[in-house]
N, C-alpha and C. Protein backbone atom coordinates (compact mmCIF):
# COMPACT_ATOMS: atom_id res chain seq x y z
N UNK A 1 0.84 -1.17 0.00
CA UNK A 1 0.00 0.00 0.00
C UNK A 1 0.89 1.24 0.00
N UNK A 2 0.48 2.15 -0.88
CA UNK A 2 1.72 3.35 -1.19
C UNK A 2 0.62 4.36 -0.89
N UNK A 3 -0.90 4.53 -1.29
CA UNK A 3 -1.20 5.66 -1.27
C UNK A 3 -1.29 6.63 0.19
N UNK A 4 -1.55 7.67 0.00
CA UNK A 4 -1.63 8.32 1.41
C UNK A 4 -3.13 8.48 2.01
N UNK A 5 -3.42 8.43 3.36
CA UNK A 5 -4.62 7.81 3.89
C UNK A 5 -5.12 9.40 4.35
N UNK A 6 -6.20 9.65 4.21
CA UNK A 6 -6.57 10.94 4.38
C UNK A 6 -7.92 10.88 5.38
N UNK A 7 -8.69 9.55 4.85
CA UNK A 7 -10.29 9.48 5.95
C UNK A 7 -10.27 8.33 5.69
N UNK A 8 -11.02 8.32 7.27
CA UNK A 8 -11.27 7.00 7.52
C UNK A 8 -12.55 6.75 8.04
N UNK A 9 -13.52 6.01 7.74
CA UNK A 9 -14.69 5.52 8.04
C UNK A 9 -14.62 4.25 8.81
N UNK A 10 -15.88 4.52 10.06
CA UNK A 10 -15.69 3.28 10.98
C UNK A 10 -17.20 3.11 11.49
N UNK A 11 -17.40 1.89 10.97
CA UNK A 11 -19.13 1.36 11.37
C UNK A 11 -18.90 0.20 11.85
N UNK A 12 -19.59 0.60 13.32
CA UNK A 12 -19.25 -0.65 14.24
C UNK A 12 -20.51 -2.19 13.73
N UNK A 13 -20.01 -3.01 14.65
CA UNK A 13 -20.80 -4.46 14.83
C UNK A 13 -20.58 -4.31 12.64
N UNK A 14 -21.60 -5.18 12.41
CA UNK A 14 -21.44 -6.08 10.99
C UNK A 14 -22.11 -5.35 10.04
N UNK A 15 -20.82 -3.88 9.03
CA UNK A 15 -21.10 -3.47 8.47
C UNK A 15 -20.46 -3.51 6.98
N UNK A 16 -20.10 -4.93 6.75
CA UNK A 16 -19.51 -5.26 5.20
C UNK A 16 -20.28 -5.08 4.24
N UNK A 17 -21.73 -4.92 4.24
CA UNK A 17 -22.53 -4.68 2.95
C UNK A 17 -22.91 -3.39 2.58
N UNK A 18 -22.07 -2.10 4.05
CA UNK A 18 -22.00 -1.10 3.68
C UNK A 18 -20.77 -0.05 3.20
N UNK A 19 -20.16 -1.29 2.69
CA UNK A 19 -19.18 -0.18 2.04
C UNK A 19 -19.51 0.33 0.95
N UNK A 20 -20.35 0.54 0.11
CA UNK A 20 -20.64 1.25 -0.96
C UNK A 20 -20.62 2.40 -0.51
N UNK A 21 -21.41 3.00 0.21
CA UNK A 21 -21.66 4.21 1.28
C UNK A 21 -20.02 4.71 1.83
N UNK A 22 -19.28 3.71 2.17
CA UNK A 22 -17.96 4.76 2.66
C UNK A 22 -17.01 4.89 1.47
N UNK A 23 -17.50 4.15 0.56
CA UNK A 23 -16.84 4.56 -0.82
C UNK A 23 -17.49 6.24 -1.30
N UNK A 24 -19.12 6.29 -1.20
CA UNK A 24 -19.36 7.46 -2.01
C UNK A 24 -18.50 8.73 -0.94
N UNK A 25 -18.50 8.37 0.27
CA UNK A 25 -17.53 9.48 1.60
C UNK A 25 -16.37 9.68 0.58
N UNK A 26 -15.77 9.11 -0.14
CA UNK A 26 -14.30 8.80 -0.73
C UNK A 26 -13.18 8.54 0.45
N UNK A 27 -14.22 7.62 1.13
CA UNK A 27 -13.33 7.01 2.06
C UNK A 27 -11.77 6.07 1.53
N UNK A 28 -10.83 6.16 2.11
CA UNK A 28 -9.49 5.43 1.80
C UNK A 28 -9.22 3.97 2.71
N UNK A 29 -9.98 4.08 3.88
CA UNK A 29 -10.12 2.69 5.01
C UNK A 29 -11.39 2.20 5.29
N UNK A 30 -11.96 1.56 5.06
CA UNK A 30 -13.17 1.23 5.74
C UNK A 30 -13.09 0.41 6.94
N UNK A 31 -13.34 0.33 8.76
CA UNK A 31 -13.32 -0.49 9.35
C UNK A 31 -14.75 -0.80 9.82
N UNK A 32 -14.75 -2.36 9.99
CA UNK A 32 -16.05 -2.49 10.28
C UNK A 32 -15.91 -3.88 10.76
N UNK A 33 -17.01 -4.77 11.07
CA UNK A 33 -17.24 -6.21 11.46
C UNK A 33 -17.62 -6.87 10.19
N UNK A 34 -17.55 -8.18 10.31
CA UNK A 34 -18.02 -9.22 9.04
C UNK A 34 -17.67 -8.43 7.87
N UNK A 35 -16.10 -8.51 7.23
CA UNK A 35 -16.06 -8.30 5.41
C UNK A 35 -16.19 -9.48 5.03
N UNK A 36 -16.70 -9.65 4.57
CA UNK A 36 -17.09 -11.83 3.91
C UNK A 36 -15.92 -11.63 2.84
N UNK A 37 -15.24 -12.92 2.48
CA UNK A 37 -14.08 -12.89 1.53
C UNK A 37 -14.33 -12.23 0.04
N UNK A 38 -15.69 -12.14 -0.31
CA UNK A 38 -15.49 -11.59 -1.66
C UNK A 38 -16.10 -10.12 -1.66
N UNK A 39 -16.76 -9.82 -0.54
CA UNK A 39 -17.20 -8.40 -0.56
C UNK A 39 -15.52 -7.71 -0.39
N UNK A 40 -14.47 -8.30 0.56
CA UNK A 40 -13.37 -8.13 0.68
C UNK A 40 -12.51 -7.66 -0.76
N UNK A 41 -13.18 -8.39 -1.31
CA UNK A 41 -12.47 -8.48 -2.78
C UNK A 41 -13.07 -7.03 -3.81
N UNK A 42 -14.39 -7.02 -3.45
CA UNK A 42 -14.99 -5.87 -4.08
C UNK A 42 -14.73 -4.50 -4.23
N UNK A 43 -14.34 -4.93 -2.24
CA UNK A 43 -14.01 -3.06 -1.89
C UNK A 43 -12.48 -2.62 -2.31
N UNK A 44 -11.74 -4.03 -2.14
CA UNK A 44 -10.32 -3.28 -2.63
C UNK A 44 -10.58 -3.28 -4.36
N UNK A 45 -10.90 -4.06 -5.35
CA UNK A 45 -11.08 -3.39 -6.95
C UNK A 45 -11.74 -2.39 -6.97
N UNK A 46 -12.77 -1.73 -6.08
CA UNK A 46 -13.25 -0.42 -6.05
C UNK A 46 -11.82 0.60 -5.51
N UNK A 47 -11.16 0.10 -4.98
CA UNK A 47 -10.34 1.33 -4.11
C UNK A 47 -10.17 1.04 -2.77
N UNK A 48 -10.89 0.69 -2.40
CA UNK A 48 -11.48 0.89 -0.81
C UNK A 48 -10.53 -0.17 0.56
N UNK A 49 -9.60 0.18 0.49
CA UNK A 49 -8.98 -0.80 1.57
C UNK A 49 -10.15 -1.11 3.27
N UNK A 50 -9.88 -2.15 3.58
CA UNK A 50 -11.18 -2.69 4.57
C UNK A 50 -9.86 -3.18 5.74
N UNK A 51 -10.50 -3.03 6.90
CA UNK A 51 -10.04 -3.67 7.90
C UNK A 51 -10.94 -4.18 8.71
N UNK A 52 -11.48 -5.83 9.08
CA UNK A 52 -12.36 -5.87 10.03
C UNK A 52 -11.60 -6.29 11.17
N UNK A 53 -11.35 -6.18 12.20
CA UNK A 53 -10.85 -6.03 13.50
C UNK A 53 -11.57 -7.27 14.35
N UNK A 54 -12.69 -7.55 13.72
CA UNK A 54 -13.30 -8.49 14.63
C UNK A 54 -14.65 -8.73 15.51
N UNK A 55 -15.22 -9.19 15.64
CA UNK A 55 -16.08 -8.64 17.25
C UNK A 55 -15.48 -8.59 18.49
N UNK A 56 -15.86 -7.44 19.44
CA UNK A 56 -15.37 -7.64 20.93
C UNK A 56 -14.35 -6.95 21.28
N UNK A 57 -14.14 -6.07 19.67
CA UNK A 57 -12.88 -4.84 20.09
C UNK A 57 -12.98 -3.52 20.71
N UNK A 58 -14.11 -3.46 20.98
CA UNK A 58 -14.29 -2.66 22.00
C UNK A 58 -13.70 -2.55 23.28
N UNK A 59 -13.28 -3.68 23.88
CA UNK A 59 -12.84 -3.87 25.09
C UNK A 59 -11.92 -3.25 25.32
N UNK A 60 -10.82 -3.13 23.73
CA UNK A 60 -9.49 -2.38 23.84
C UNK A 60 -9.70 -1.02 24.11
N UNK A 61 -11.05 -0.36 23.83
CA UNK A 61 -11.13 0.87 24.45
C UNK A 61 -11.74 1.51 25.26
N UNK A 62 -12.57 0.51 26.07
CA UNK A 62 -13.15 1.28 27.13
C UNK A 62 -12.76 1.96 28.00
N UNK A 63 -11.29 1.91 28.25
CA UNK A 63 -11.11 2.57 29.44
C UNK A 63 -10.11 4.03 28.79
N UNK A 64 -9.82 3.80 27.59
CA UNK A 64 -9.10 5.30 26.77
C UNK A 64 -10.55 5.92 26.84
N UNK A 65 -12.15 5.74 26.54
CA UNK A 65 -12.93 6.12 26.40
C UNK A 65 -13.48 7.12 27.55
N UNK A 66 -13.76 6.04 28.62
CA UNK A 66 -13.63 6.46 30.31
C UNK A 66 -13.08 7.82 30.43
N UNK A 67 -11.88 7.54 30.30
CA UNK A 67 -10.66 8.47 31.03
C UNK A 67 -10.90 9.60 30.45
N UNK A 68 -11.29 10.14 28.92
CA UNK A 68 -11.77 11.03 28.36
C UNK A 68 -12.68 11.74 28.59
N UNK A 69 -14.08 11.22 28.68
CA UNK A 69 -15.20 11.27 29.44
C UNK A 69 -14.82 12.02 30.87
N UNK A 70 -13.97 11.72 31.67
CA UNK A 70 -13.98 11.68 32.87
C UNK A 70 -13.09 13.37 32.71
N UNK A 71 -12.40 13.38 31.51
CA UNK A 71 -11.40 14.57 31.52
C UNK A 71 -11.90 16.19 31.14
N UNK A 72 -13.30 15.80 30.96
CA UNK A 72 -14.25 17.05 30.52
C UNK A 72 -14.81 17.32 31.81
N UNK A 73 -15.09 16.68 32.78
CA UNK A 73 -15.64 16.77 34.31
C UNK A 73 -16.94 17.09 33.81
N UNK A 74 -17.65 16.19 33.76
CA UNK A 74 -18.90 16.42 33.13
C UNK A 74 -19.96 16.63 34.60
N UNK A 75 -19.14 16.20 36.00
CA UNK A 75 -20.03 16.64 36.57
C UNK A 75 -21.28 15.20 37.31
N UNK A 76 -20.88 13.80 36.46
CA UNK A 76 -21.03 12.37 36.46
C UNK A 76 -20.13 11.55 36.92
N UNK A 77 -20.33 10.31 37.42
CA UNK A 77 -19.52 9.48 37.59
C UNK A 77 -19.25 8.75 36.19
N UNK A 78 -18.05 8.26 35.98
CA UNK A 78 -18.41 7.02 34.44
C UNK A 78 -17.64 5.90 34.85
N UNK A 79 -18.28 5.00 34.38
CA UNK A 79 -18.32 3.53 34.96
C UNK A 79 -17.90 2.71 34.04
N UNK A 80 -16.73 1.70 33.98
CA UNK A 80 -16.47 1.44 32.90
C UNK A 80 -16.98 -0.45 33.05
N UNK A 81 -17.49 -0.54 32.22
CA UNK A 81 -18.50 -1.70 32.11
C UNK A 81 -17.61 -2.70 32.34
N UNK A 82 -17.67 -3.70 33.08
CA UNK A 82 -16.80 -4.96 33.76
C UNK A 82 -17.46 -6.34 32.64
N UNK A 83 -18.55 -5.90 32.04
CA UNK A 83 -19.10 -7.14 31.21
C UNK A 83 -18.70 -7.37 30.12
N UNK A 84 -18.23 -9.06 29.88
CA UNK A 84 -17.72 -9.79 28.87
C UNK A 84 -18.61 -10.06 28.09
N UNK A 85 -18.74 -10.08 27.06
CA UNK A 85 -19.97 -10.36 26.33
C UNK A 85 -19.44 -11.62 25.12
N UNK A 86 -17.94 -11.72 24.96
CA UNK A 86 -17.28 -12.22 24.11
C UNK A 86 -17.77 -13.54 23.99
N UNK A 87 -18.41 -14.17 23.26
CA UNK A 87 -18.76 -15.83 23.06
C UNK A 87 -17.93 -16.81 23.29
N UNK A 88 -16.51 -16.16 22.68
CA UNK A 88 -15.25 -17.32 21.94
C UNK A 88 -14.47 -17.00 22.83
N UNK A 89 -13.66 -17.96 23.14
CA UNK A 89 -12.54 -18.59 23.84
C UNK A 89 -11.55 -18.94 23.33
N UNK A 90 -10.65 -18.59 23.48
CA UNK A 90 -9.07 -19.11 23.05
C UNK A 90 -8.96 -20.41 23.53
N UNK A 91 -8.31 -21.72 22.62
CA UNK A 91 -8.36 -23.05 23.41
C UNK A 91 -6.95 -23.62 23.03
């Protein structure tokens, strides 16, 4: 990959059948959940480089999220959610 990345579009949980839509953005990344192998294939002959990350990546940011939240003093407590929701298991 050589070109230079300028925007990036990010639609959480399972949004592979909407990359048409971050193509018309003239999006350069699309991240999202579920790219199925040939929609995969679609978005890069359109242009459109894809990254799906997975389900359950959220976890990596709840607490950069928190701490942010917390850095405006909104005046609230914020609570950073202790629940696993993840199905899958490493074996």
């Amino acid at each position: 990959m050589t070109q230079k990345i300028e925007r990036i579009a990010i639609c959480g949980g399972s949004g592979g059948k909407l990359w048409p839509k971050a193509l018309e953005k003239k999006t350069d990344i699309y991240i999202t959940g579920d790219i199925y192998y040939h929609v995969g294939h679609d978005m890069l002959s359109a242009g459109l480089l894809g990254i799906d990350p997975g389900h359950y990546i959220e976890h990596a940011f709840i607490g950069l999220v928190a701490d942010k939240l917390r850095s405006f003093d909104l005046g609230v407590k914020i609570y950073e959610s202790q629940e696993k929701t993840n199905p899958f298991y490493d074996i």
